[in-house]
C-alpha atoms as a PDB file:
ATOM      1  CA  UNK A   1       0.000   0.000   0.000  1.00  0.00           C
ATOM      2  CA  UNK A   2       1.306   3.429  -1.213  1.00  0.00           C
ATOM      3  CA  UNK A   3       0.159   6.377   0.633  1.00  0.00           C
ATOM      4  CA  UNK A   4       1.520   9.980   0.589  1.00  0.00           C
ATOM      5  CA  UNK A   5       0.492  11.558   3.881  1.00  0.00           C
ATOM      6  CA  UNK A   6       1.079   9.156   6.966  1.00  0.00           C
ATOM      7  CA  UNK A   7      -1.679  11.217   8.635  1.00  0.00           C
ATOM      8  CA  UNK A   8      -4.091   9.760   6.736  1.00  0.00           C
ATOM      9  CA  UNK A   9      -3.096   6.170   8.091  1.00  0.00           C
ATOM     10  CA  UNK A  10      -3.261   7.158  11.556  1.00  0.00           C
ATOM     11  CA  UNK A  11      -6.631   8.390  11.343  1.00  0.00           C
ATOM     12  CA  UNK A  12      -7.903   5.308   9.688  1.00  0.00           C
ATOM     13  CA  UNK A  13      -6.536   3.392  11.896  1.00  0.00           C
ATOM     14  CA  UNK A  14      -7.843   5.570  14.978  1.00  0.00           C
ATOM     15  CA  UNK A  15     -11.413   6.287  13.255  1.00  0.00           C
ATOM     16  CA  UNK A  16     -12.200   3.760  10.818  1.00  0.00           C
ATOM     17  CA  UNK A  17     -11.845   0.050  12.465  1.00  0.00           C
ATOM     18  CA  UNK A  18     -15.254  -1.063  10.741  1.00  0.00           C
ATOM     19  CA  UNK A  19     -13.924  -0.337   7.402  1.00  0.00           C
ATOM     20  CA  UNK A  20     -10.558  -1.876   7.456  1.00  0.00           C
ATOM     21  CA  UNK A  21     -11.005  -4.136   9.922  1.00  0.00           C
ATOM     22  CA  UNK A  22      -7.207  -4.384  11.370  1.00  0.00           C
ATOM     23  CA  UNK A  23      -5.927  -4.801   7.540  1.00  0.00           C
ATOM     24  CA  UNK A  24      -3.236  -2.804   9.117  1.00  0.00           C
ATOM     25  CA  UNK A  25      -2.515  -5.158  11.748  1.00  0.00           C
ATOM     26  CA  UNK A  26      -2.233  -8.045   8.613  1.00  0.00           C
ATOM     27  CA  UNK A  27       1.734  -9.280   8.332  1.00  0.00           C
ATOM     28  CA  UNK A  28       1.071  -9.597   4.627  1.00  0.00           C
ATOM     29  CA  UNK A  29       0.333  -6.010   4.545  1.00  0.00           C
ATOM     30  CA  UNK A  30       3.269  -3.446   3.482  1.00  0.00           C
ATOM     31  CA  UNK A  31       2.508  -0.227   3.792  1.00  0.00           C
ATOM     32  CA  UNK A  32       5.063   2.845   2.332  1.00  0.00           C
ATOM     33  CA  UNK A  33       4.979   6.321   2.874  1.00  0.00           C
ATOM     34  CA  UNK A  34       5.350   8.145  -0.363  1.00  0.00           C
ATOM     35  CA  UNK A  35       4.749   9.608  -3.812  1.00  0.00           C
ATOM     36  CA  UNK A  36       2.585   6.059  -5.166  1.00  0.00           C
ATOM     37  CA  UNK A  37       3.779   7.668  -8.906  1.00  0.00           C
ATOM     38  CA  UNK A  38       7.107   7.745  -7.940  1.00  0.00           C
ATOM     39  CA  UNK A  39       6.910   3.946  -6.534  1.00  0.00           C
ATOM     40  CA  UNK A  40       5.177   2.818  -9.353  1.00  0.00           C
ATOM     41  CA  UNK A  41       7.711   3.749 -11.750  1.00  0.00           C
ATOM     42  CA  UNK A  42      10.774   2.425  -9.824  1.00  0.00           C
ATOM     43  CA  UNK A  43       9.252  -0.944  -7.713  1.00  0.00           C
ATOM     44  CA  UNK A  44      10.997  -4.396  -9.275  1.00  0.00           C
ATOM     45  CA  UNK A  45       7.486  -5.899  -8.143  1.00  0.00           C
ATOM     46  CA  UNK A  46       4.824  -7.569 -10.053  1.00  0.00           C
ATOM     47  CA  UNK A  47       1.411  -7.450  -8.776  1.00  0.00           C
ATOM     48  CA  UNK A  48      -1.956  -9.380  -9.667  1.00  0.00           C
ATOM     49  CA  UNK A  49      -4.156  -6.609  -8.809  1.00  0.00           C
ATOM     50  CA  UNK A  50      -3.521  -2.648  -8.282  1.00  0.00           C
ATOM     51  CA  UNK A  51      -6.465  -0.244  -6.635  1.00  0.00           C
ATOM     52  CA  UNK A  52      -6.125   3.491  -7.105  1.00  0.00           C
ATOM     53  CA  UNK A  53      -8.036   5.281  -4.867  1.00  0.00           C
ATOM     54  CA  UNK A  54      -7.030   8.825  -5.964  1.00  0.00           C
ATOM     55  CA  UNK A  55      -7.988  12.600  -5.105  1.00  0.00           C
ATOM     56  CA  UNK A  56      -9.665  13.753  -7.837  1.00  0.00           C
ATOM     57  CA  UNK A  57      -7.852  14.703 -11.561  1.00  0.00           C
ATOM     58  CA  UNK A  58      -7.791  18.275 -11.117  1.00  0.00           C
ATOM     59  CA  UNK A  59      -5.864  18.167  -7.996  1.00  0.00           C
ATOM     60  CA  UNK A  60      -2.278  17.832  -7.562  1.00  0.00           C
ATOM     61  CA  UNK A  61      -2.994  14.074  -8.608  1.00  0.00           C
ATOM     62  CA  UNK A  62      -3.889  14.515 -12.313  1.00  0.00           C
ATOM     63  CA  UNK A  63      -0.845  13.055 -13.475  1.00  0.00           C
ATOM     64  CA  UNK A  64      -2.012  10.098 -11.681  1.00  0.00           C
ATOM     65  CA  UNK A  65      -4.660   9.579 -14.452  1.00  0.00           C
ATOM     66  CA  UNK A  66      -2.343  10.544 -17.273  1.00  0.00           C
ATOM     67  CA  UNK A  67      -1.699   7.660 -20.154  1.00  0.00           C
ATOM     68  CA  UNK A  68       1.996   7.538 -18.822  1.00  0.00           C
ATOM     69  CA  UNK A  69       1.248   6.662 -16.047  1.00  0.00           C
ATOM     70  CA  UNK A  70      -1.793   3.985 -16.695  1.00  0.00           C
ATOM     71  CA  UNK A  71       1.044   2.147 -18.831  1.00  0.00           C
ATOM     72  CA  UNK A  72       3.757   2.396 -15.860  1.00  0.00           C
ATOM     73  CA  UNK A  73       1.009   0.827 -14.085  1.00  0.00           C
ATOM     74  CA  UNK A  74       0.653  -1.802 -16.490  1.00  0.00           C
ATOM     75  CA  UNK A  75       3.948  -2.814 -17.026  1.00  0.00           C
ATOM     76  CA  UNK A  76       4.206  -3.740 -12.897  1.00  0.00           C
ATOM     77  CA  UNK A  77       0.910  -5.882 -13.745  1.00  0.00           C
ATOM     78  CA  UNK A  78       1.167  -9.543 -14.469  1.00  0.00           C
ATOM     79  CA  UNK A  79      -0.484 -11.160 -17.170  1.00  0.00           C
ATOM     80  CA  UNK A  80      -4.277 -10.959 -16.546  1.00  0.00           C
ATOM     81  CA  UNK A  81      -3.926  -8.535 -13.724  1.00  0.00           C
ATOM     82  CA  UNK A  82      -6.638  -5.759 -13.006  1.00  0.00           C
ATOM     83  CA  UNK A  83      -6.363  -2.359 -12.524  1.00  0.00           C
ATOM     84  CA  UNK A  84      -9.440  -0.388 -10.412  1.00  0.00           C
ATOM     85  CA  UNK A  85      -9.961   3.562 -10.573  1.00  0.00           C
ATOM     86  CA  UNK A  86     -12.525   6.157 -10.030  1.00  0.00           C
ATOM     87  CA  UNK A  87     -13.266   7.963 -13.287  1.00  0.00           C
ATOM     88  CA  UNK A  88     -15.311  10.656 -11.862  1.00  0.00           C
ATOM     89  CA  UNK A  89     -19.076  11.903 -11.931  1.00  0.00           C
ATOM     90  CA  UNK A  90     -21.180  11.299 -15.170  1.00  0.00           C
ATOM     91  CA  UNK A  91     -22.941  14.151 -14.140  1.00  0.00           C
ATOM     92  CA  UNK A  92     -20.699  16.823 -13.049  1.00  0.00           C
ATOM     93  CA  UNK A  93     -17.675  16.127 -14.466  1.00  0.00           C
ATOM     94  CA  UNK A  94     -18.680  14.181 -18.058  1.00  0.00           C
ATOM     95  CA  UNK A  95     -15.235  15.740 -19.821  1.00  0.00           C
ATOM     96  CA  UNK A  96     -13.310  14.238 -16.840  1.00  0.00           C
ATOM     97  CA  UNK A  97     -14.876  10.952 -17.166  1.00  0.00           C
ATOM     98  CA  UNK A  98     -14.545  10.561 -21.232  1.00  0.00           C
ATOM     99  CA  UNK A  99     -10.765  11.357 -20.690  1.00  0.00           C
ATOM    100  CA  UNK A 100      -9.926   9.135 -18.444  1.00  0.00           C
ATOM    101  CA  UNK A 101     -11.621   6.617 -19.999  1.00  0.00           C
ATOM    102  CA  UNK A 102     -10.031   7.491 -23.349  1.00  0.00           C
ATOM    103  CA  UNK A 103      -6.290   7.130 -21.502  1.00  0.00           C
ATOM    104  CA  UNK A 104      -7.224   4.189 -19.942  1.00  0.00           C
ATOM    105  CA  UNK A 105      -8.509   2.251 -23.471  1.00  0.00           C
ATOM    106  CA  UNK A 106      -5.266   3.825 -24.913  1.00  0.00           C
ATOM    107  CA  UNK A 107      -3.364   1.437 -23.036  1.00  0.00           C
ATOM    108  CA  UNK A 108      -5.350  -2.014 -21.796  1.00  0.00           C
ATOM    109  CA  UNK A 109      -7.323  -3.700 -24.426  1.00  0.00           C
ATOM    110  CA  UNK A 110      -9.829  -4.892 -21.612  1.00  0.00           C
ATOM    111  CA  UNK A 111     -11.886  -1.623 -20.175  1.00  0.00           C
ATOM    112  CA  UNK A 112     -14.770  -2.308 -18.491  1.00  0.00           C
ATOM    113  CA  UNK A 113     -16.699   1.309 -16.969  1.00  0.00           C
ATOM    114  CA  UNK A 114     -19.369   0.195 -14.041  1.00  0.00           C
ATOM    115  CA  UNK A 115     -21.378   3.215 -12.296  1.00  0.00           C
ATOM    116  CA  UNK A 116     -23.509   3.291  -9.058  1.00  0.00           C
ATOM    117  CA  UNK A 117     -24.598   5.943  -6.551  1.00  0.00           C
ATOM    118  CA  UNK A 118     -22.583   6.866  -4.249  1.00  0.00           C
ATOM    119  CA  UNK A 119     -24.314   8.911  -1.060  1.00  0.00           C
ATOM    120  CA  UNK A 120     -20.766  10.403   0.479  1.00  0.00           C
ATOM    121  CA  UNK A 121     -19.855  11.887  -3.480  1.00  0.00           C
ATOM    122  CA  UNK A 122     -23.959  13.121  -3.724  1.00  0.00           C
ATOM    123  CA  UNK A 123     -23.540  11.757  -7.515  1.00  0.00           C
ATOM    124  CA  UNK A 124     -23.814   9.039  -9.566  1.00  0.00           C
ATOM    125  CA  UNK A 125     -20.963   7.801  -9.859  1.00  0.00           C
ATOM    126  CA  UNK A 126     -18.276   6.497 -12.466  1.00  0.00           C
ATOM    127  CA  UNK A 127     -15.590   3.561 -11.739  1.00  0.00           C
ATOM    128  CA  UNK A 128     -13.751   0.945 -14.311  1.00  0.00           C
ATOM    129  CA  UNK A 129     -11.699  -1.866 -14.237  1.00  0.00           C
ATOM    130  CA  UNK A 130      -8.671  -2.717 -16.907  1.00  0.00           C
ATOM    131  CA  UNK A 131      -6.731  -5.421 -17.779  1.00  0.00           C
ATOM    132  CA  UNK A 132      -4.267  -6.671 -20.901  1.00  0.00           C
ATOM    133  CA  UNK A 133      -6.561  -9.533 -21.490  1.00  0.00           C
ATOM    134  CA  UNK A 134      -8.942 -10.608 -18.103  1.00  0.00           C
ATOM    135  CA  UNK A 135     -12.521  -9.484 -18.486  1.00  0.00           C
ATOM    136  CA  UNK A 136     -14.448  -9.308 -15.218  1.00  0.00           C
ATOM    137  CA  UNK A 137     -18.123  -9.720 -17.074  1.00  0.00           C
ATOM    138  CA  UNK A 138     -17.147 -13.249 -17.656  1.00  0.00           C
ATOM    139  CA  UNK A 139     -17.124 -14.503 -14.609  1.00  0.00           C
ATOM    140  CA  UNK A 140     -20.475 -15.719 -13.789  1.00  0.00           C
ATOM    141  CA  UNK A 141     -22.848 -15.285 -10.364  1.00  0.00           C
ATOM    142  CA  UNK A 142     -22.748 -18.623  -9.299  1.00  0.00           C
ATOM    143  CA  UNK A 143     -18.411 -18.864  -9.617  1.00  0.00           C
ATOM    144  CA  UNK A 144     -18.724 -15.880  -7.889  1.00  0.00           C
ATOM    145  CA  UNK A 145     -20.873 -16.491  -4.979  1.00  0.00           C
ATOM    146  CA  UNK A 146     -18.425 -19.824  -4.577  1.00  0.00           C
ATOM    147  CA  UNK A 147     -15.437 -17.954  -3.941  1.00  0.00           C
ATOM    148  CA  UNK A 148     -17.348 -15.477  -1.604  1.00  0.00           C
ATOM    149  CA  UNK A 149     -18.270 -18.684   0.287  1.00  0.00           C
ATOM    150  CA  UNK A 150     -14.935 -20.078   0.048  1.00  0.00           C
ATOM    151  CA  UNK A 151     -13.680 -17.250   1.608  1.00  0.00           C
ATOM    152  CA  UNK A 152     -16.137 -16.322   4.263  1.00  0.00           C
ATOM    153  CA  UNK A 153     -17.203 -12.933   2.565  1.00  0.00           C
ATOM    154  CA  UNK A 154     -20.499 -13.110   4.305  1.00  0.00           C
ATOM    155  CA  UNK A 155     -21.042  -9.697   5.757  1.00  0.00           C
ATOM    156  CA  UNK A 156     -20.440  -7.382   2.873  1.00  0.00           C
ATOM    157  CA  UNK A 157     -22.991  -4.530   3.109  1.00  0.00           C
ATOM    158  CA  UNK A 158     -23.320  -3.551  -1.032  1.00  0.00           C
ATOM    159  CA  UNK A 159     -21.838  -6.078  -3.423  1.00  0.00           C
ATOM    160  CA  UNK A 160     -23.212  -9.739  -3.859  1.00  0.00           C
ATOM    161  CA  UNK A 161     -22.879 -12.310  -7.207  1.00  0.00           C
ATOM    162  CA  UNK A 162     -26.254 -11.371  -8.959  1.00  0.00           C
ATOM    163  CA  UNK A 163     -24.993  -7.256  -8.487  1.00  0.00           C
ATOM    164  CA  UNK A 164     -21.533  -7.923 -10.092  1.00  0.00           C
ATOM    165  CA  UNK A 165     -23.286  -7.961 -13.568  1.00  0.00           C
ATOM    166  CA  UNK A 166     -25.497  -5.332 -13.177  1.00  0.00           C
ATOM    167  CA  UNK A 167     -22.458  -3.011 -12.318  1.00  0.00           C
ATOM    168  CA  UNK A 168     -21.115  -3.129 -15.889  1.00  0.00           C
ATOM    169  CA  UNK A 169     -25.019  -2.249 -17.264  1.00  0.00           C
ATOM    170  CA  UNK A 170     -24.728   1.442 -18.049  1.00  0.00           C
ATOM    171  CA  UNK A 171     -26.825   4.391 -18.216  1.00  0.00           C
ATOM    172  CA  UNK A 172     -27.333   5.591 -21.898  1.00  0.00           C
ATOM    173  CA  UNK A 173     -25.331   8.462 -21.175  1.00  0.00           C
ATOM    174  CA  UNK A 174     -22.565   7.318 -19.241  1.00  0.00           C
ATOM    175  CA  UNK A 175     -21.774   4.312 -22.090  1.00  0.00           C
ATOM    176  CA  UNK A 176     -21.573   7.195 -24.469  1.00  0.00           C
ATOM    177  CA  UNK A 177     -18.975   8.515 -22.536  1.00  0.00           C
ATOM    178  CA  UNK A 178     -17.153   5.719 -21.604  1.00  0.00           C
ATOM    179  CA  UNK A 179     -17.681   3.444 -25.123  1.00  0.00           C
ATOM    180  CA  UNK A 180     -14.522   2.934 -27.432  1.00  0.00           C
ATOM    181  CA  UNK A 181     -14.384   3.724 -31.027  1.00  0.00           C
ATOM    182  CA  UNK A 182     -15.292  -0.386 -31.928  1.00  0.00           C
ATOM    183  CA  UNK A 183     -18.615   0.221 -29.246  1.00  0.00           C
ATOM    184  CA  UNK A 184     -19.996   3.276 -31.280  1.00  0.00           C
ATOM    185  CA  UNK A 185     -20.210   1.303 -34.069  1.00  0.00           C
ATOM    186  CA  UNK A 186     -20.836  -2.318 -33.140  1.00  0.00           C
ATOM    187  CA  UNK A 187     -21.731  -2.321 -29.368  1.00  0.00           C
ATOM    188  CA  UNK A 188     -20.264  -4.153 -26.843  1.00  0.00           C
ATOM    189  CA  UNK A 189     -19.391  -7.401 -29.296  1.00  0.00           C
ATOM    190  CA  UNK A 190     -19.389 -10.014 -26.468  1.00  0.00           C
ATOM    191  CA  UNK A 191     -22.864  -9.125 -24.752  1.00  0.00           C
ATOM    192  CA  UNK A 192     -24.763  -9.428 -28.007  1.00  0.00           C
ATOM    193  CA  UNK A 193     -24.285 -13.306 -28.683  1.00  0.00           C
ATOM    194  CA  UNK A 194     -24.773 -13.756 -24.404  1.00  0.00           C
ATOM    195  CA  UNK A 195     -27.192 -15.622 -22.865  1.00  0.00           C
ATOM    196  CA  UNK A 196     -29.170 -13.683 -20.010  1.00  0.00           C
ATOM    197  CA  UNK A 197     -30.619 -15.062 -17.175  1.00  0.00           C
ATOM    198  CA  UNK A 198     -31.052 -15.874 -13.395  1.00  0.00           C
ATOM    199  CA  UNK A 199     -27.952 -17.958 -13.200  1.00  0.00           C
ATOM    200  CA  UNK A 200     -26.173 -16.006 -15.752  1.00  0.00           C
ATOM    201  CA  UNK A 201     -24.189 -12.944 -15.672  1.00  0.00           C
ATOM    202  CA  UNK A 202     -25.061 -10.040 -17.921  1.00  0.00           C
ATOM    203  CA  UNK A 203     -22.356 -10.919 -20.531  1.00  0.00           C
ATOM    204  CA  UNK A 204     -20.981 -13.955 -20.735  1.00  0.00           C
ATOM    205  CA  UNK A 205     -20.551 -14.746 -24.150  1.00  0.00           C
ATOM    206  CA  UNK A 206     -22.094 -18.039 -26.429  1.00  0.00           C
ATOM    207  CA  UNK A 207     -21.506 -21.205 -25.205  1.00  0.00           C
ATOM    208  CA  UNK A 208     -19.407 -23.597 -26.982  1.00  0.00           C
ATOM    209  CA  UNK A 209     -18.426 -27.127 -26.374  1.00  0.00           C
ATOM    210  CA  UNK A 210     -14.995 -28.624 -26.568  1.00  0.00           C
ATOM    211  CA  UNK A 211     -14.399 -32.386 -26.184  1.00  0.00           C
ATOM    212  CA  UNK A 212     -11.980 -33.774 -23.648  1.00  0.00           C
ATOM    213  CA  UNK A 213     -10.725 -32.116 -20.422  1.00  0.00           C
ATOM    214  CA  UNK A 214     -10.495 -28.652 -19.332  1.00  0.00           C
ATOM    215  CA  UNK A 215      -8.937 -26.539 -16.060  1.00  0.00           C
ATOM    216  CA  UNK A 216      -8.463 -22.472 -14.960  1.00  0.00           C
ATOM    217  CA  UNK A 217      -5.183 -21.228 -16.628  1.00  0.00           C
ATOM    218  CA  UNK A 218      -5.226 -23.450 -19.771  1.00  0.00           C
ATOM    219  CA  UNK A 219      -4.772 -22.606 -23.522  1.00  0.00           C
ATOM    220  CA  UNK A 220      -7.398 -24.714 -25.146  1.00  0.00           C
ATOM    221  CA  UNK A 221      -7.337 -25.491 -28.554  1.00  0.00           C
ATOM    222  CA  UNK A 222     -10.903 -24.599 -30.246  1.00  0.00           C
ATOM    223  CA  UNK A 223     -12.465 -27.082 -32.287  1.00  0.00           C
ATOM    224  CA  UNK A 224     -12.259 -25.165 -36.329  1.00  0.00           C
ATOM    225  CA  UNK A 225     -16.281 -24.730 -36.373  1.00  0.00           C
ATOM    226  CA  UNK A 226     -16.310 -23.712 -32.936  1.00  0.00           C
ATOM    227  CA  UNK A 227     -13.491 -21.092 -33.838  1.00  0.00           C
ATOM    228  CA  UNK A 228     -15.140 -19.910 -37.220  1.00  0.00           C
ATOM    229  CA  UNK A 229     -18.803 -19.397 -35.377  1.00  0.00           C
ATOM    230  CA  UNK A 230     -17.083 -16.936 -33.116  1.00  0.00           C
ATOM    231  CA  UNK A 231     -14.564 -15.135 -35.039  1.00  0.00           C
ATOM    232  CA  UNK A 232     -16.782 -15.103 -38.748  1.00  0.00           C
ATOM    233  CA  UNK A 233     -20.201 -15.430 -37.810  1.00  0.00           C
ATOM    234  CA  UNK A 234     -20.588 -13.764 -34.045  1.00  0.00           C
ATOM    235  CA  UNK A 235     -17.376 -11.509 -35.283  1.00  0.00           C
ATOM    236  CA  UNK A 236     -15.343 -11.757 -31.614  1.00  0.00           C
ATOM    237  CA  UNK A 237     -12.259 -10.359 -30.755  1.00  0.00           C
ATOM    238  CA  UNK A 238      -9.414 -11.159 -28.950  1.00  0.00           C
ATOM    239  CA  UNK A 239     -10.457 -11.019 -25.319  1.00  0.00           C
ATOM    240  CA  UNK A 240     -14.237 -11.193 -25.789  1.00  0.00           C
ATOM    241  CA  UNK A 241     -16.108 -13.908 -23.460  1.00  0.00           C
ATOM    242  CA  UNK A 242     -16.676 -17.283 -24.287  1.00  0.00           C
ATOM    243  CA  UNK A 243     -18.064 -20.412 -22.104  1.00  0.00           C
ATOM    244  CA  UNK A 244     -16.643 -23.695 -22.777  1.00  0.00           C
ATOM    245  CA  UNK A 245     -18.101 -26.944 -20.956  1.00  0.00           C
ATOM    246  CA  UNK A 246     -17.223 -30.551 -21.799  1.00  0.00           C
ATOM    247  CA  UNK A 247     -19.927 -32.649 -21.127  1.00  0.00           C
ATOM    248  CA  UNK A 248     -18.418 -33.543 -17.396  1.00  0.00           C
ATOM    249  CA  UNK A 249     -20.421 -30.933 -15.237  1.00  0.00           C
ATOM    250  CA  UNK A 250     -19.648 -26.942 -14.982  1.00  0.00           C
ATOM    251  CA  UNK A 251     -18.732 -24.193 -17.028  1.00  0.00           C
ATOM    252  CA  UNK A 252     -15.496 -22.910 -17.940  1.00  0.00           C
ATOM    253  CA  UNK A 253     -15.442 -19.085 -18.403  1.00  0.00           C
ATOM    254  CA  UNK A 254     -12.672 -18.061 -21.048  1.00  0.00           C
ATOM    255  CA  UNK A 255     -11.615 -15.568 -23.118  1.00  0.00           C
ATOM    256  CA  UNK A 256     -10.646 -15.792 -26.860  1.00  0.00           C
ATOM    257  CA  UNK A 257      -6.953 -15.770 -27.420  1.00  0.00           C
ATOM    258  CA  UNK A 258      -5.811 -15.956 -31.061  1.00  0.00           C
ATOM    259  CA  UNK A 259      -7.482 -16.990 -33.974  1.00  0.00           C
ATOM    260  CA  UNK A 260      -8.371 -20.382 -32.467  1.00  0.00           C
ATOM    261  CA  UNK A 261      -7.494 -20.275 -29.191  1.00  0.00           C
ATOM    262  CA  UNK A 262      -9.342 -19.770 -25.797  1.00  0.00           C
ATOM    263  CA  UNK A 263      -7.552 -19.083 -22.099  1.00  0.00           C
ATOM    264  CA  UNK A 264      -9.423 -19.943 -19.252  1.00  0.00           C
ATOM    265  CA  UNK A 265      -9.900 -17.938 -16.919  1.00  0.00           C
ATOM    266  CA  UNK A 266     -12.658 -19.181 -13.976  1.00  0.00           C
ATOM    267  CA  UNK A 267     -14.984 -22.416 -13.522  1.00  0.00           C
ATOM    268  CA  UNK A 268     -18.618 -22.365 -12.266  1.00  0.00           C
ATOM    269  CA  UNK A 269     -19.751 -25.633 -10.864  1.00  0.00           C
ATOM    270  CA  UNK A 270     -23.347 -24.812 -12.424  1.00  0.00           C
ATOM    271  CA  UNK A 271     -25.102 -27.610 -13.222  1.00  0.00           C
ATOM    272  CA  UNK A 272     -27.557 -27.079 -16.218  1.00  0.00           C
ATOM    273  CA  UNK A 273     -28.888 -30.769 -16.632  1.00  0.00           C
ATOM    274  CA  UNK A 274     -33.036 -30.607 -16.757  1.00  0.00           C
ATOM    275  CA  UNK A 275     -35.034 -31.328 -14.100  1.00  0.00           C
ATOM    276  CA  UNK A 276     -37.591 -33.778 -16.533  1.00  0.00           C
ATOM    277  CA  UNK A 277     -37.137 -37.678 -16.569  1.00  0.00           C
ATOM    278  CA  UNK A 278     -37.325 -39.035 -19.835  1.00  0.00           C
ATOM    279  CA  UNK A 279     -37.711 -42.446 -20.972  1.00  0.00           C
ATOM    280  CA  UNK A 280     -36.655 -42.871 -24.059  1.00  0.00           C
ATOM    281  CA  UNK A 281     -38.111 -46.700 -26.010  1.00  0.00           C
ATOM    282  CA  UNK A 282     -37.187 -47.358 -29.270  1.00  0.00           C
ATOM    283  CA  UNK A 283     -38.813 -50.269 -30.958  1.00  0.00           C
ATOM    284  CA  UNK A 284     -38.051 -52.002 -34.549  1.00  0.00           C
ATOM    285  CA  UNK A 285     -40.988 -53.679 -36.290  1.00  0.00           C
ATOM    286  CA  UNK A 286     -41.275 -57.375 -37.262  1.00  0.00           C
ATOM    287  CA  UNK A 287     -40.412 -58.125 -40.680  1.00  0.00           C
ATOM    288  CA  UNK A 288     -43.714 -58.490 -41.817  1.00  0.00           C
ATOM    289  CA  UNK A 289     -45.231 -55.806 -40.098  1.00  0.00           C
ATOM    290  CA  UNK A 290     -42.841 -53.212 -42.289  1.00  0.00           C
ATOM    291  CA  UNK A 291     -45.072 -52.457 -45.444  1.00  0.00           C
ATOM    292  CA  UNK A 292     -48.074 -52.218 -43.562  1.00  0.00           C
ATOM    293  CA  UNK A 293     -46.016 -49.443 -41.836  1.00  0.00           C
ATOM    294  CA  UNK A 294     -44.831 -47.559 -44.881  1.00  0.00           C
ATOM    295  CA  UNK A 295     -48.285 -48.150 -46.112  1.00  0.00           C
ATOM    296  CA  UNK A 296     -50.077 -46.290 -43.930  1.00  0.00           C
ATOM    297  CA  UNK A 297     -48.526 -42.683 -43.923  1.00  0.00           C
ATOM    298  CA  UNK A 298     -48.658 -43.211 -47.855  1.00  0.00           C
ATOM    299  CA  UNK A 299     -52.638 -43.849 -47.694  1.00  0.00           C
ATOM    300  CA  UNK A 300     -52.636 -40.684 -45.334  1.00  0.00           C
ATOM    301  CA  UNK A 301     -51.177 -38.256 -47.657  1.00  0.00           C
ATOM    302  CA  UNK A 302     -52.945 -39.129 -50.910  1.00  0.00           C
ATOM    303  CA  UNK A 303     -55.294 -37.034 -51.936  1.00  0.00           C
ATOM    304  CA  UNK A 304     -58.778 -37.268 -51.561  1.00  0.00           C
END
């Protein structure tokens, strides 16, 4: 954790126990007193996930939101890391909130804007998360309701799995500020082929399956139809959403990589089998039972 003004620390830490909830007291916790732009640009470390939690850009901060420094940032990222920010009010500062979101998409090919209201900023509210290649809309409610349970995130007074997808749904006027040039012309290419529904995230991508066995962090190879339905026909991108499953139980969320590739990125144990029982009886006819057969539907459509 990079902070400039040590004051700051020691009234969290006196004043604001139910928000971070002795994180200071946590040994994996390093904390550093000092220009975050300067440590940025000179730390040897590689991190999976970095949070900006800045003053706004026309403080002394603006250079915190500058493209340099967005790419400093994601050069200290490792592959499929994410990068959180404020972008600012939709509704009081719009130019603010198209530039930043213009610096950001001039660096990470992954830019996702999510807004919500915020009662301490008296605004709606504009945030985003960036990556080289992750996209957070993938990852489905049920995956992520597992990993809340798995790690005893129980208490949480705002997010929850079914609100992670409706974060990324945007006002009209806040996707026209935030929307790259491929949006204005297209829309958001993964969301339209999606499926939507209770146990589904807001975008997803198709499904698709792929024979034999799959796991978080693999390449797979895509079968050539399954590769030419998304590429030619659904016209995805590098990076756009895709759900694999085998036939063996679950969902793999990944993203495309190459022309005929897919990484994995997350598995949801969702099971999608119907509830119905079906009995299925096939029967042959006797030998000389056979014409009468074929007989019949002949009689039936002959005309009167």
């Amino acid at each position: 954790m990079a902070e400039l003004d040590e004051a700051v620390i020691d009234i969290s830490k006196r004043y604001l126990g139910a928000i971070h909830r002795g994180a200071f007291d946590d040994p994996r916790l390093t904390l550093r007193i000092g220009d975050g732009f300067e440590f940025v640009r000179s730390t040897p470390e590689r991190f999976d996930l970095i949070v900006l939690d800045l003053t706004d850009p026309d403080t002394p901060a603006f250079h915190l939101y500058s493209e340099q420094f967005f790419r400093m940032c994601r050069a200290i990222l490792n592959p499929g890391g994410l990068l959180t920010l404020h972008l600012g009010s939709p509704v009081y500062q719009p130019s603010t909130v198209r530039k930043n979101s213009e610096n950001l998409r001039k660096v990470f090919p992954q830019v996702h804007p999510m807004s919500l209201y915020i009662p301490l900023y008296g605004s709606l509210w504009c945030l985003a998360v960036a990556s080289d290649s992750a996209n957070p809309r993938a990852v489905g409610s049920d995956l992520i309701a597992l990993r809340m349970r798995e790690r005893g995130l129980t208490d949480l007074q705002y997010y929850n799995a079914e609100l992670h997808g409706a974060l990324f749904v945007l006002p009209n006027f806040v996707r026209d500020l935030t929307r790259g040039p491929d949006a204005a012309a297209g829309g958001a290419r993964g969301c339209a082929a999606g499926r939507v529904g209770p146990r589904k995230a807001a975008c997803e991508g198709p499904d698709s399956f792929v024979e034999g066995p799959l796991s978080v962090n693999a390449r797979v190879e895509l079968p050539a139809a399954v590769a030419h339905h998304a590429r030619v026909v659904l016209r995805l991108r590098e990076g756009d959403p895709i759900v694999l499953f085998n036939g063996l139980g679950g969902e793999y969320h990944a993203q495309l990589a190459g022309p005929s590739q897919a990484e994995v990125i997350g598995f949801d144990p969702v099971e999608r089998e119907p509830s119905l029982h079906i009995t299925l009886i096939q029967a042959q006819a006797t030998a000389d039972k056979v014409d009468w057969v074929i007989e019949k539907p002949s009689k039936s459509a002959s005309p009167a």
